[in-house]
C-alpha atoms as a PDB file:
ATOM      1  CA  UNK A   1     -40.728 109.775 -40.187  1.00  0.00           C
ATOM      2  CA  UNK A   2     -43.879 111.810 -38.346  1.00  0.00           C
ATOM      3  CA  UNK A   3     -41.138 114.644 -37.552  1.00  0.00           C
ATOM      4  CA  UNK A   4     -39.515 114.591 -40.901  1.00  0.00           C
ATOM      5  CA  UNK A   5     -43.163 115.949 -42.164  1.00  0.00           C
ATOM      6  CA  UNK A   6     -43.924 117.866 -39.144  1.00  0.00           C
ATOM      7  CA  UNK A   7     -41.123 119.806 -38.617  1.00  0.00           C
ATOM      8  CA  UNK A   8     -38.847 119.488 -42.016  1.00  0.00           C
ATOM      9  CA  UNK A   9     -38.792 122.000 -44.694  1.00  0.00           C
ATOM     10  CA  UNK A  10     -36.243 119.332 -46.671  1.00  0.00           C
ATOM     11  CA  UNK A  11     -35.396 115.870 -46.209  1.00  0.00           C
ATOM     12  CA  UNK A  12     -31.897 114.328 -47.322  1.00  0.00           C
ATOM     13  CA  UNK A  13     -31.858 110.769 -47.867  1.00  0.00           C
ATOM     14  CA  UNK A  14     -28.782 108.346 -47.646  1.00  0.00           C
ATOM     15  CA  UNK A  15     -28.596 104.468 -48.839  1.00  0.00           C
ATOM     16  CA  UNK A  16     -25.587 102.234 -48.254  1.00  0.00           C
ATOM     17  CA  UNK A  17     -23.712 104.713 -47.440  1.00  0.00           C
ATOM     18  CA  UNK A  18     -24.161 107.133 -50.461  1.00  0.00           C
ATOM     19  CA  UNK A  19     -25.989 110.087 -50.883  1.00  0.00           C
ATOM     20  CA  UNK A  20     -29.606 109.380 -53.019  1.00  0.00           C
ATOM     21  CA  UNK A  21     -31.562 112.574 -53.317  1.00  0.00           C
ATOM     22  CA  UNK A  22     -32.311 115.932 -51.554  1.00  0.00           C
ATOM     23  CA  UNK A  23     -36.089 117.223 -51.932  1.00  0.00           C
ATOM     24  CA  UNK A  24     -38.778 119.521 -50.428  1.00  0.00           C
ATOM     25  CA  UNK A  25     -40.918 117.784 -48.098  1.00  0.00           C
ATOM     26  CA  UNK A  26     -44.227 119.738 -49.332  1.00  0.00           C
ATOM     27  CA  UNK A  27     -43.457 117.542 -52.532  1.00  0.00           C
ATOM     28  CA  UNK A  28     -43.281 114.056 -50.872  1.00  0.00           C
ATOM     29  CA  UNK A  29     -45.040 111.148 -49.363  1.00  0.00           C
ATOM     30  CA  UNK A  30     -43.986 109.342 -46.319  1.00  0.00           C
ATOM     31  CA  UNK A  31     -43.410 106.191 -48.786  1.00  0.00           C
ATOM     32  CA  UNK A  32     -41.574 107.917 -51.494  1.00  0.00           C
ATOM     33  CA  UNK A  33     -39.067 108.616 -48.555  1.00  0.00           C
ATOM     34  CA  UNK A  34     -39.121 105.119 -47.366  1.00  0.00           C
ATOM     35  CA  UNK A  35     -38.547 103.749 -51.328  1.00  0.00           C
ATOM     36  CA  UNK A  36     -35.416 105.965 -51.402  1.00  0.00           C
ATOM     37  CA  UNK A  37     -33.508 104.821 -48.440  1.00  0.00           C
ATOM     38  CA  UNK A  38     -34.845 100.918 -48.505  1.00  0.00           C
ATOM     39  CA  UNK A  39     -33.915 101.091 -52.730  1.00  0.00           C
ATOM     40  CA  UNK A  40     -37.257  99.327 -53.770  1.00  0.00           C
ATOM     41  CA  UNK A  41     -41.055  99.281 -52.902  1.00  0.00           C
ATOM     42  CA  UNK A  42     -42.198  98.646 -49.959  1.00  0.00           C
ATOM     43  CA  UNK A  43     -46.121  97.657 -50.229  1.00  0.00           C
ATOM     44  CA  UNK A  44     -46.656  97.308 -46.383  1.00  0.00           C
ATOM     45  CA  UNK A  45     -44.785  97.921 -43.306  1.00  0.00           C
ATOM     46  CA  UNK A  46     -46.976  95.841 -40.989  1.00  0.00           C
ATOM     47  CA  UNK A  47     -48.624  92.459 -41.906  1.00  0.00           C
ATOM     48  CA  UNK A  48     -51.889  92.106 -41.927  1.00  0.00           C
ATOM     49  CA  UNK A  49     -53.598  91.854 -38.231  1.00  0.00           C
ATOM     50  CA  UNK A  50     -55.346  88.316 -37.520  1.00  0.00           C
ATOM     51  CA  UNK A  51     -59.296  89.500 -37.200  1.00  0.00           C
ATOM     52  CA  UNK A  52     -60.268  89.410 -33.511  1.00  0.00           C
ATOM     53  CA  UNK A  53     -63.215  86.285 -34.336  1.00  0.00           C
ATOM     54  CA  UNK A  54     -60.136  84.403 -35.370  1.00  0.00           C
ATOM     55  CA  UNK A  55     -57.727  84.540 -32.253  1.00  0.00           C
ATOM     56  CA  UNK A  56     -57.808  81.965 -29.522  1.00  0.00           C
ATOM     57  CA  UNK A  57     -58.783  82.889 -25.697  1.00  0.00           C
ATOM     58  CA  UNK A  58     -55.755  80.510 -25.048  1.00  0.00           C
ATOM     59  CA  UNK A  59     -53.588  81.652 -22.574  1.00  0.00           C
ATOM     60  CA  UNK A  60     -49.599  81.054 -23.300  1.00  0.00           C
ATOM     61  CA  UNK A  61     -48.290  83.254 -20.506  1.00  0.00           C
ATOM     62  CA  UNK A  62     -49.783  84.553 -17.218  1.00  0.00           C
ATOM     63  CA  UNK A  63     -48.190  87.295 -14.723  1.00  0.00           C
ATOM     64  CA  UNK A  64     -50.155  87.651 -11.669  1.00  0.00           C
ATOM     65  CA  UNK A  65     -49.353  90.490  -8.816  1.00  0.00           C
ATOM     66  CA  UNK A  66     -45.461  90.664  -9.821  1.00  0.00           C
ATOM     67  CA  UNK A  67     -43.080  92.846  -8.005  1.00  0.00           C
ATOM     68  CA  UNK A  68     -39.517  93.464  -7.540  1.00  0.00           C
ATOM     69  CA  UNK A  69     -40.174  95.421  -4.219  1.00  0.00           C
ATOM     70  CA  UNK A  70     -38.449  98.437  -6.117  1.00  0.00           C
ATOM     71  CA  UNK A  71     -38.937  99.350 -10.013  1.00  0.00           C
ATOM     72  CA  UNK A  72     -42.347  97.418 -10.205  1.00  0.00           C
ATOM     73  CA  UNK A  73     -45.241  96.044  -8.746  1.00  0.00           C
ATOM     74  CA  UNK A  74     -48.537  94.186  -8.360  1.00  0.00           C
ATOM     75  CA  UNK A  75     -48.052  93.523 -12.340  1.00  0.00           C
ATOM     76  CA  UNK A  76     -50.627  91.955 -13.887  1.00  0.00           C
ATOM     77  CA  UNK A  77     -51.345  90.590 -17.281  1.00  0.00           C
ATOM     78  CA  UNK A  78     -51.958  87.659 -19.571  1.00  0.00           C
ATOM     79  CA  UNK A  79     -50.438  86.683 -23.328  1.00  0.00           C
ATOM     80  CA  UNK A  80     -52.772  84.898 -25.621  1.00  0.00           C
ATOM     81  CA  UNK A  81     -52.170  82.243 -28.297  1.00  0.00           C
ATOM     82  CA  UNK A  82     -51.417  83.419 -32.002  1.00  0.00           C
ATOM     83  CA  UNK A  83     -51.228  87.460 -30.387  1.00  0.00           C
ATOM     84  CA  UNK A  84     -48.572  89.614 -30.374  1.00  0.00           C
ATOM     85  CA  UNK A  85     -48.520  91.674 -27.186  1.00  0.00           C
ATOM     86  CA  UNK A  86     -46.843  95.049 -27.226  1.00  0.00           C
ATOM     87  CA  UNK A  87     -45.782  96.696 -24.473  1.00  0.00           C
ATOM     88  CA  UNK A  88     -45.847 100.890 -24.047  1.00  0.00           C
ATOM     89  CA  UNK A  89     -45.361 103.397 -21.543  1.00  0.00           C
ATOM     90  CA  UNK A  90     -42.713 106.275 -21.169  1.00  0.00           C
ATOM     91  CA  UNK A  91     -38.744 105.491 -20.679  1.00  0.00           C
ATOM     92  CA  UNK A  92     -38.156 104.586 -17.269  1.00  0.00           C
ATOM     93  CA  UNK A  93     -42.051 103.579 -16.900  1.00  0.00           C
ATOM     94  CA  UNK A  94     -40.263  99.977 -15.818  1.00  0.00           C
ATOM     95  CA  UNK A  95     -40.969  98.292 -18.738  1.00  0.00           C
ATOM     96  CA  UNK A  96     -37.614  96.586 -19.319  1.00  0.00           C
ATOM     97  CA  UNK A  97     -37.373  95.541 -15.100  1.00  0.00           C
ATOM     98  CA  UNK A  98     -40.880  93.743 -15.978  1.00  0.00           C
ATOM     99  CA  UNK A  99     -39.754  91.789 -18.606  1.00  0.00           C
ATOM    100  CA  UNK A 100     -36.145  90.599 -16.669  1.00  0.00           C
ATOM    101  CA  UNK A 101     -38.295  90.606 -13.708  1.00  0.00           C
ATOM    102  CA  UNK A 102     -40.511  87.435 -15.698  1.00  0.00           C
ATOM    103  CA  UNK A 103     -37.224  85.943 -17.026  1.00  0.00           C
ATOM    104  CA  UNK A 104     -34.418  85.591 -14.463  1.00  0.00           C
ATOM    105  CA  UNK A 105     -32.883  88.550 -14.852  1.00  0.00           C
ATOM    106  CA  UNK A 106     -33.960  90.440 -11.899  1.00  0.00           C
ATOM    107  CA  UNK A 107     -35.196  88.977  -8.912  1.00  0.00           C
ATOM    108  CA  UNK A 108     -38.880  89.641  -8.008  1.00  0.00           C
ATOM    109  CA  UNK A 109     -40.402  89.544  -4.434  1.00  0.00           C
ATOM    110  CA  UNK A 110     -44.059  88.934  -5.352  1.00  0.00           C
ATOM    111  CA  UNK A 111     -46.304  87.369  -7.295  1.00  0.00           C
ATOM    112  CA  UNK A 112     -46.030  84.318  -9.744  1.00  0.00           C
ATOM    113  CA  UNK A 113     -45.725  83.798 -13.326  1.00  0.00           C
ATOM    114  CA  UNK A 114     -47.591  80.928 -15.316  1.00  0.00           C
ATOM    115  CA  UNK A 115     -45.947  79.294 -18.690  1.00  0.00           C
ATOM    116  CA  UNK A 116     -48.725  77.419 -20.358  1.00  0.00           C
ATOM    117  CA  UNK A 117     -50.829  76.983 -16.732  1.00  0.00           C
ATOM    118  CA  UNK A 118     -47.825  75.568 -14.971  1.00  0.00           C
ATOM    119  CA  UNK A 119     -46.164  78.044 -12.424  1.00  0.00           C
ATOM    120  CA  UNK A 120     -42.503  79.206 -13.873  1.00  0.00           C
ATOM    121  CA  UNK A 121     -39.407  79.332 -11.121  1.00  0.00           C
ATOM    122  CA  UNK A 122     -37.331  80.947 -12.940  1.00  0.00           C
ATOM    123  CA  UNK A 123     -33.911  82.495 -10.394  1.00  0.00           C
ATOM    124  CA  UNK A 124     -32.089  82.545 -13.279  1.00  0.00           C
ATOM    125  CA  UNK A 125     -32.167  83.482 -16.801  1.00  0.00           C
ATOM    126  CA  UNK A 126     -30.796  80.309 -17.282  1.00  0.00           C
ATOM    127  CA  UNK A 127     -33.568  78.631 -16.055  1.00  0.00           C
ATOM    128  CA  UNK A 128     -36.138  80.875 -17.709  1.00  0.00           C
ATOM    129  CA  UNK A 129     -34.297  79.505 -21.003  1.00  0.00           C
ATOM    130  CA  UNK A 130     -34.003  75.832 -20.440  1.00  0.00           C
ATOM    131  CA  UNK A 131     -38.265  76.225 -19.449  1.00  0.00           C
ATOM    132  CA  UNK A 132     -38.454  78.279 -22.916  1.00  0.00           C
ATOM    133  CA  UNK A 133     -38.906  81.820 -21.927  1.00  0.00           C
ATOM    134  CA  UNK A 134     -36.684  83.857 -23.741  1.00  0.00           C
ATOM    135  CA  UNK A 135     -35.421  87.840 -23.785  1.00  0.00           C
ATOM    136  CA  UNK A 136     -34.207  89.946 -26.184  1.00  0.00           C
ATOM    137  CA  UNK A 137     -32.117  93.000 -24.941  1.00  0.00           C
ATOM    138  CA  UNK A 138     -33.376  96.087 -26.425  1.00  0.00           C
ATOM    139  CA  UNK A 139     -28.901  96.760 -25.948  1.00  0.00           C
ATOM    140  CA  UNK A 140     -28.250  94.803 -29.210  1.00  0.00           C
ATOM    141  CA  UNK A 141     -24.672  95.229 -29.183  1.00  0.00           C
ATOM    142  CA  UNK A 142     -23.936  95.705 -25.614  1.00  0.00           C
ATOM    143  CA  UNK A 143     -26.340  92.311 -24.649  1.00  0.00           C
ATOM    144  CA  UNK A 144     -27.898  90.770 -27.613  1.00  0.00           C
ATOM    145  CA  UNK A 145     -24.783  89.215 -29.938  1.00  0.00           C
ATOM    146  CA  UNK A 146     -21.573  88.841 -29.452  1.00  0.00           C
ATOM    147  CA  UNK A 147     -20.619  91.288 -32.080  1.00  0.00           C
ATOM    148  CA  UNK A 148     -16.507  89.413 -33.026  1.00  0.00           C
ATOM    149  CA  UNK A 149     -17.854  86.330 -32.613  1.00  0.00           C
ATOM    150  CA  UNK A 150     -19.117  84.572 -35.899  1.00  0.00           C
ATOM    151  CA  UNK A 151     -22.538  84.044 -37.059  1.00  0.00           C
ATOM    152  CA  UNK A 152     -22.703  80.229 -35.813  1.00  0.00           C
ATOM    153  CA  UNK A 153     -21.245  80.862 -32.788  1.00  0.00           C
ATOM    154  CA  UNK A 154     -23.359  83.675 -31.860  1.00  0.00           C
ATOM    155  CA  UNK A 155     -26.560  81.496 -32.638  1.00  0.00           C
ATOM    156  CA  UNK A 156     -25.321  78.210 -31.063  1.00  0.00           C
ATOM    157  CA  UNK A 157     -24.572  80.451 -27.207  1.00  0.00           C
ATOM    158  CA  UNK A 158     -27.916  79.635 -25.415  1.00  0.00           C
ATOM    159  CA  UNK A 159     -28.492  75.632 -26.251  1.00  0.00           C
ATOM    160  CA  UNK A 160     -24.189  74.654 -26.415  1.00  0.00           C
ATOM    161  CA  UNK A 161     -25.798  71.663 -24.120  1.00  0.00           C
ATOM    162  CA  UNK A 162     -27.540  70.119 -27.653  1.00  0.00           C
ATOM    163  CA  UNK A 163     -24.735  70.603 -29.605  1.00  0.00           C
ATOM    164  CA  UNK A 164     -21.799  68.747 -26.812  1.00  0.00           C
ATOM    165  CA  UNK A 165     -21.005  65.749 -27.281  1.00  0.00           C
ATOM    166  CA  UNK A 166     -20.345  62.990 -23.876  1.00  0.00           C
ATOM    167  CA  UNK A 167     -16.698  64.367 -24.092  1.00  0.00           C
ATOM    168  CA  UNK A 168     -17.525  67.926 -23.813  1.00  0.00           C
ATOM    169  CA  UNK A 169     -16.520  68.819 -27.197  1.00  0.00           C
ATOM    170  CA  UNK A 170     -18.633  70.798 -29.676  1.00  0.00           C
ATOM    171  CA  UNK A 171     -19.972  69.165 -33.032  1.00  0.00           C
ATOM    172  CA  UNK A 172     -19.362  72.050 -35.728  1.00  0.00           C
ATOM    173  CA  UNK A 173     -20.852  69.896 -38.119  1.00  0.00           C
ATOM    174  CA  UNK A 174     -24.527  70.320 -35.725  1.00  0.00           C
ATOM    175  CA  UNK A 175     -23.818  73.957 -35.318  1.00  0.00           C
ATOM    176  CA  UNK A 176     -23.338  74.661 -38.522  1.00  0.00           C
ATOM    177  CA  UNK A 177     -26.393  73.062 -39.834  1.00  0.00           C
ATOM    178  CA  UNK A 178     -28.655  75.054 -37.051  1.00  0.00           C
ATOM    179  CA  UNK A 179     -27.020  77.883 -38.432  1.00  0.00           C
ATOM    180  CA  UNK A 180     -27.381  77.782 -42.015  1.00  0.00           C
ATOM    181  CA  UNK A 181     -31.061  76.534 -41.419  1.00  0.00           C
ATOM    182  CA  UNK A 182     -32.115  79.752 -39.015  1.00  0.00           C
ATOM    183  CA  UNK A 183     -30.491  82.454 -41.333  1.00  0.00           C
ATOM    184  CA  UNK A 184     -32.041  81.025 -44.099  1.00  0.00           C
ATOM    185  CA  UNK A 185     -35.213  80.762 -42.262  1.00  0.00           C
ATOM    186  CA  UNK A 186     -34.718  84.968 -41.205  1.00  0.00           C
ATOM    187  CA  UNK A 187     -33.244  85.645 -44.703  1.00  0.00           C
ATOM    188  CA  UNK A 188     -30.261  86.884 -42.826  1.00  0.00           C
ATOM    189  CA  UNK A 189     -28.094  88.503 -45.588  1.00  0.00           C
ATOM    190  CA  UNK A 190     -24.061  87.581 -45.112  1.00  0.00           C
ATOM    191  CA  UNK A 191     -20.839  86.097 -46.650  1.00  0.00           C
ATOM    192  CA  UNK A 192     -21.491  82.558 -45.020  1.00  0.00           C
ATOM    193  CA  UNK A 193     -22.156  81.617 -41.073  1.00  0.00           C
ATOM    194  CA  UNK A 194     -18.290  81.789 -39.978  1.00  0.00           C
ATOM    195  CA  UNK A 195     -18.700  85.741 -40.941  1.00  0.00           C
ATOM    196  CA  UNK A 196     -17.980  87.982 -37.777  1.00  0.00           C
ATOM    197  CA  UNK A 197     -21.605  89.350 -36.511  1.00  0.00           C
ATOM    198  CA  UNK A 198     -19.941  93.045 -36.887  1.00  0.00           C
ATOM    199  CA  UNK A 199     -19.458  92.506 -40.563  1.00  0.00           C
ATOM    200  CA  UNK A 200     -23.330  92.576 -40.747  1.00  0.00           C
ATOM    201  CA  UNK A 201     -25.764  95.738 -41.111  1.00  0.00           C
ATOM    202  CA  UNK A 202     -27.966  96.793 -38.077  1.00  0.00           C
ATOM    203  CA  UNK A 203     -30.916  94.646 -39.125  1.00  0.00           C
ATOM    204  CA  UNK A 204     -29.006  91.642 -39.946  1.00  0.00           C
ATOM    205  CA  UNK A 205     -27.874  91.332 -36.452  1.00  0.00           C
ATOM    206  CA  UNK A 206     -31.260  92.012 -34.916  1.00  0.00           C
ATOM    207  CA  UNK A 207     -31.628  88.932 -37.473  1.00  0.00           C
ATOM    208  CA  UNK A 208     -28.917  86.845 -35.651  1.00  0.00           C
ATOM    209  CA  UNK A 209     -30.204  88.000 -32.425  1.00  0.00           C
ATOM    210  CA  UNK A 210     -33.846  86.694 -32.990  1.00  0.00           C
ATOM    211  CA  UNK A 211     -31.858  83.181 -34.488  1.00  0.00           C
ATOM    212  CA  UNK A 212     -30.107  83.117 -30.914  1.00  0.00           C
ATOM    213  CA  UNK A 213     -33.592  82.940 -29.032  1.00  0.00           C
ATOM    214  CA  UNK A 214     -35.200  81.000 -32.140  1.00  0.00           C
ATOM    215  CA  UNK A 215     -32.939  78.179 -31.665  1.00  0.00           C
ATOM    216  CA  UNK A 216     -33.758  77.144 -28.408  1.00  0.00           C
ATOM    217  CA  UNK A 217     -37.428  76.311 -29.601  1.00  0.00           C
ATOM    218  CA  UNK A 218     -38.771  78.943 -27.439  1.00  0.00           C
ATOM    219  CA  UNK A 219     -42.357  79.065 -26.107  1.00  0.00           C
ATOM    220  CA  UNK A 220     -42.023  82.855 -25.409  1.00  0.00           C
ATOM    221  CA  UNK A 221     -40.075  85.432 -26.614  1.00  0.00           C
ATOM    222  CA  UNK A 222     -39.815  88.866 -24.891  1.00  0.00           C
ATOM    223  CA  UNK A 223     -38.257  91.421 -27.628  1.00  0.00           C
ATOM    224  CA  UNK A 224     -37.072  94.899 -26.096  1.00  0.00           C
ATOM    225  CA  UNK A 225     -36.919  97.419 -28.888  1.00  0.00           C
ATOM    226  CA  UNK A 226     -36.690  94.973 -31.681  1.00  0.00           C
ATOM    227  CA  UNK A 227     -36.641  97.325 -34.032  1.00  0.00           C
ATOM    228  CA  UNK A 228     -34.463 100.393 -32.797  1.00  0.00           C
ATOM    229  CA  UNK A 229     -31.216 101.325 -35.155  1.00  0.00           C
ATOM    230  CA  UNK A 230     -32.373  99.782 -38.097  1.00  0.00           C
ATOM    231  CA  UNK A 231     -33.753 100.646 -41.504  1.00  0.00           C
ATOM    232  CA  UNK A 232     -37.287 100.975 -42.807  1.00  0.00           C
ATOM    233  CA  UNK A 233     -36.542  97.656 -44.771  1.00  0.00           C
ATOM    234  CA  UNK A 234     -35.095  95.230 -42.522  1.00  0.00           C
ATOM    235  CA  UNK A 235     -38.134  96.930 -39.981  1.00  0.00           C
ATOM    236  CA  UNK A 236     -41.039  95.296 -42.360  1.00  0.00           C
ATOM    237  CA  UNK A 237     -39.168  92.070 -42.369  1.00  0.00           C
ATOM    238  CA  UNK A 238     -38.754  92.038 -38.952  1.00  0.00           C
ATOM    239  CA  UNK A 239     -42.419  92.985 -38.370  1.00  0.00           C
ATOM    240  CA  UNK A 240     -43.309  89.771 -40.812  1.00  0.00           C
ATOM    241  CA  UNK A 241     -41.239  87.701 -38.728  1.00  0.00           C
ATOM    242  CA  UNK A 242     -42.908  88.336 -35.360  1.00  0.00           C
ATOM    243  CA  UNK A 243     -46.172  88.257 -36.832  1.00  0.00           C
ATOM    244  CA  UNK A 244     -45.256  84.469 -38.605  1.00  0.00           C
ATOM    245  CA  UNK A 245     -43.716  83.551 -35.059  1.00  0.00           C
ATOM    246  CA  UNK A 246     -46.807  84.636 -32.881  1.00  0.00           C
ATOM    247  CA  UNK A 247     -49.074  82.625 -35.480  1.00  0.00           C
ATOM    248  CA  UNK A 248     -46.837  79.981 -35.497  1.00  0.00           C
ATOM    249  CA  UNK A 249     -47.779  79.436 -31.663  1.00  0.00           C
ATOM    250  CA  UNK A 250     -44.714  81.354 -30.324  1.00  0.00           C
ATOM    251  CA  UNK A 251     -45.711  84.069 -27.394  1.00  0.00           C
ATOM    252  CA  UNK A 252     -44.607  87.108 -28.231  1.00  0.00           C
ATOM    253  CA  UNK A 253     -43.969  90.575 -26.064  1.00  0.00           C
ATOM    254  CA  UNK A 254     -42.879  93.610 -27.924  1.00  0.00           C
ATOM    255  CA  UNK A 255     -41.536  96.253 -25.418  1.00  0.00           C
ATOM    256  CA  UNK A 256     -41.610  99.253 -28.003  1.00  0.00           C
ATOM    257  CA  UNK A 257     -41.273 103.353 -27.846  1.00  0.00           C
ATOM    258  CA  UNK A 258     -42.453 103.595 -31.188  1.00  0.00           C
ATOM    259  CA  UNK A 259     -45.895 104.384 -30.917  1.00  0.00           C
ATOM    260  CA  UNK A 260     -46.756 103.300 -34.708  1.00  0.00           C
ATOM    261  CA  UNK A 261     -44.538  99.991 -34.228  1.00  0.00           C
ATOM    262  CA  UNK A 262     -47.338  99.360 -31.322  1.00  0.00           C
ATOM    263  CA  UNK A 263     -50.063 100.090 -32.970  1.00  0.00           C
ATOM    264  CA  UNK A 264     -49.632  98.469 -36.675  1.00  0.00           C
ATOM    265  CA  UNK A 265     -47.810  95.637 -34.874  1.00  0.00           C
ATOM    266  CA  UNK A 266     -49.599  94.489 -32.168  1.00  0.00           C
ATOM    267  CA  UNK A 267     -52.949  93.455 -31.312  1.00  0.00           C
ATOM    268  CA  UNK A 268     -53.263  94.796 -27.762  1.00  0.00           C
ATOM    269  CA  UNK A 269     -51.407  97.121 -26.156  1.00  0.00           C
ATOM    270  CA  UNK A 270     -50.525  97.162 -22.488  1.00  0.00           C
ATOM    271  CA  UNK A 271     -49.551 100.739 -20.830  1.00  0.00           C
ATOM    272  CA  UNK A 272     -46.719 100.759 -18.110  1.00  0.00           C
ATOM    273  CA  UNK A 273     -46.908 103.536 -15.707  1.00  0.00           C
ATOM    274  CA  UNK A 274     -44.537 104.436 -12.650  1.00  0.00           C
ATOM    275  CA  UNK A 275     -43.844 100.591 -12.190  1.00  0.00           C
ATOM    276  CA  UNK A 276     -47.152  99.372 -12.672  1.00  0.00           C
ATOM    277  CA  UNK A 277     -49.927  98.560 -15.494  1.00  0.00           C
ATOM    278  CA  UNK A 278     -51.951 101.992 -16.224  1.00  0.00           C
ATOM    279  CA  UNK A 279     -54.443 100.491 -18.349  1.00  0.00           C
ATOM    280  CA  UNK A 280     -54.468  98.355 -21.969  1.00  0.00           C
ATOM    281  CA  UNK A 281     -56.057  99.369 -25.294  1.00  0.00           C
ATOM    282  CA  UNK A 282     -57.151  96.751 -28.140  1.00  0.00           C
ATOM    283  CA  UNK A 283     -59.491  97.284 -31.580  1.00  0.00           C
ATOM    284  CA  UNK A 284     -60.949 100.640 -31.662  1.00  0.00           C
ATOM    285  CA  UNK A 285     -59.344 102.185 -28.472  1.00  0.00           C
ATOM    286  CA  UNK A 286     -55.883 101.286 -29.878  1.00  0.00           C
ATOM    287  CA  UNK A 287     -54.509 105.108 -30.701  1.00  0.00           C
ATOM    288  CA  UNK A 288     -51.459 107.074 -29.745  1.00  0.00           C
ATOM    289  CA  UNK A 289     -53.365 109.157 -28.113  1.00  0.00           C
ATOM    290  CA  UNK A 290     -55.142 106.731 -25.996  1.00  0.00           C
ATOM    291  CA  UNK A 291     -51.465 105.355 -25.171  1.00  0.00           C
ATOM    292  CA  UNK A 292     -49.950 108.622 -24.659  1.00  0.00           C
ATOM    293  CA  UNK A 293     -52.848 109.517 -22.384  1.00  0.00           C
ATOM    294  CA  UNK A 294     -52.128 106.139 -20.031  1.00  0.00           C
ATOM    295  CA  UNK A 295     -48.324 106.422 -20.038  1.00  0.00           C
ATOM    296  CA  UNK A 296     -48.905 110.018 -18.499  1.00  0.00           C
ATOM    297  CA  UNK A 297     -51.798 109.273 -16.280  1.00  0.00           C
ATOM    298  CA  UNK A 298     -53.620 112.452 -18.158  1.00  0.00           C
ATOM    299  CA  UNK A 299     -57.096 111.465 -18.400  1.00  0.00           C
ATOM    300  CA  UNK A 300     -56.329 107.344 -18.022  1.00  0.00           C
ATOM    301  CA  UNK A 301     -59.107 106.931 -15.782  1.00  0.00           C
ATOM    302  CA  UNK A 302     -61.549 107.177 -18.217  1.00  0.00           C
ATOM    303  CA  UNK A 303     -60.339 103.808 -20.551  1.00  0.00           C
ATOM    304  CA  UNK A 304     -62.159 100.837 -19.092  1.00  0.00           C
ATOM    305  CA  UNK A 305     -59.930  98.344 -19.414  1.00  0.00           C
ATOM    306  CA  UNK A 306     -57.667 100.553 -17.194  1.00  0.00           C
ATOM    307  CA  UNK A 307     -60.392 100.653 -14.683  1.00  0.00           C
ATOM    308  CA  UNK A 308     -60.044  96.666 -14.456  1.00  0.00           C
ATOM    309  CA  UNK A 309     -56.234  96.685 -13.721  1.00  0.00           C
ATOM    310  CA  UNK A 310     -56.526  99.255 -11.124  1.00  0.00           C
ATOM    311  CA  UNK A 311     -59.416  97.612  -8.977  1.00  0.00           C
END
């Protein structure tokens, strides 16, 4: 949207796949674009931010000194109760090998990781899982649903253990119902649960994808690009969603290259440099430029809070 009215001249704009207007930019507002290719108002991309006096110094989720002896190292951070923390930093910075690094997914070589003040082992994503850290691939198709498999079936994958039976057999019935109650719960729009997940748009199978991680009754949930390939709309429903969950007592990480999705998102911000953390903004230090200035290491010495991760 920033380069539309940077760099545009005009702007066409497409909805379900049919052509809706084509107009000078001089003569529109960011939101009259974003009511033309959602079809109806939207009043506020981001929900509302919990005031600072009302969070919780509770700690969910500690990472202390981790490395992978390769993309990362001497990580350090912590996640707080009812906060959603996003995570920035340039492609490549390693911000992707940190978060498979704290769930399974890639071995690390140092440091530990603390779930609620008890030290996670996780070798194995499985095990991350079953001690309710979770990870969304910012790959949606490629990692995050199995796109010809149905709806149930696709949010049934990680907990099949809950829904076997002493014989080994699957109870449809108990899949079904966890189905019908999570897509209702995500306002996942569809034919009916036995629908193929490639019959659904872009943000209905981010939708599916969050119901995956959602029905193992996560304590953390470590979103990669939860937002990336879909529209404005199903964005702001998203965005409510992760702001519900973090409230709700869920952890949540957003790994984001959006610089507004950080900043109208998330209450702190944590900058990932060359493998390791460059600094963090929160409140009034929260800008892109701030960010951007981190990410690059032009002029990051001079945030404080990245003064305390580098000593």
């Amino acid at each position: 949207m920033a380069e539309i009215f940077s760099l545009c001249d005009r702007v066409t704009v497409f909805h379900d796949g049919r052509y809706v207007s084509t107009e000078n930019v001089a003569d529109l507002t960011p939101d009259d674009v974003v009511r033309r290719m959602v079809g109806r108002e939207i009043t506020q991309l981001y929900p509302e931010k919990q005031a600072l006096a009302e969070r919780t110094d509770e700690t969910i989720l500690s990472v202390r000194d981790l490395g992978d002896g390769d993309r990362f190292r001497n990580v350090s951070f912590e996640l707080r109760q009812g906060e959603i923390l996003g995570v920035g930093g340039l492609i490549g910075s390693g911000r992707t090998e940190i978060a498979e690094g704290i769930c399974g997914l890639r071995p690390v070589t140092q440091g530990e990781v603390q779930l609620h003040g008890q030290r996670l082992r996780a070798r194995s994503y499985a095990q991350a899982v079953q001690a309710g850290v979770v990870y969304l691939s910012e790959d949606r198709k490629g990692s995050g649903v199995f796109l010809e498999l149905s709806i149930a079936q696709n949010i049934a994958v990680l907990d099949l253990k809950s829904l076997t039976g002493p014989l080994g057999l699957l109870n449809s019935k108990a899949e079904a119902d966890r189905a019908r109650d999570l897509t209702r719960r995500l306002g996942v729009r569809m034919g009916g649960i036995d629908m193929p997940v490639s019959s659904l748009s872009g943000g209905n199978q981010q939708k599916v994808a969050i119901a995956k991680q959602l029905a193992v009754n996560p304590k953390v949930i470590l979103m990669d690009e939860p937002t990336r390939g879909i529209d404005v709309g199903a964005k702001s429903e998203i965005h409510r969603l992760l702001h519900d969950l973090a409230r709700s007592g869920i952890g949540i990480v957003v790994i984001s290259s959006e610089l507004p999705e950080l900043l109208g998102l998330c209450d702190r911000v944590l900058v990932i440099r060359e493998g390791t953390v460059a600094g963090e903004v929160e409140g009034e230090t929260m800008t892109e430029e701030a960010i951007m200035r981190l990410a690059s290491g032009v002029g990051g010495h001079n945030n404080s809070k990245a003064s305390e991760h580098a000593a």
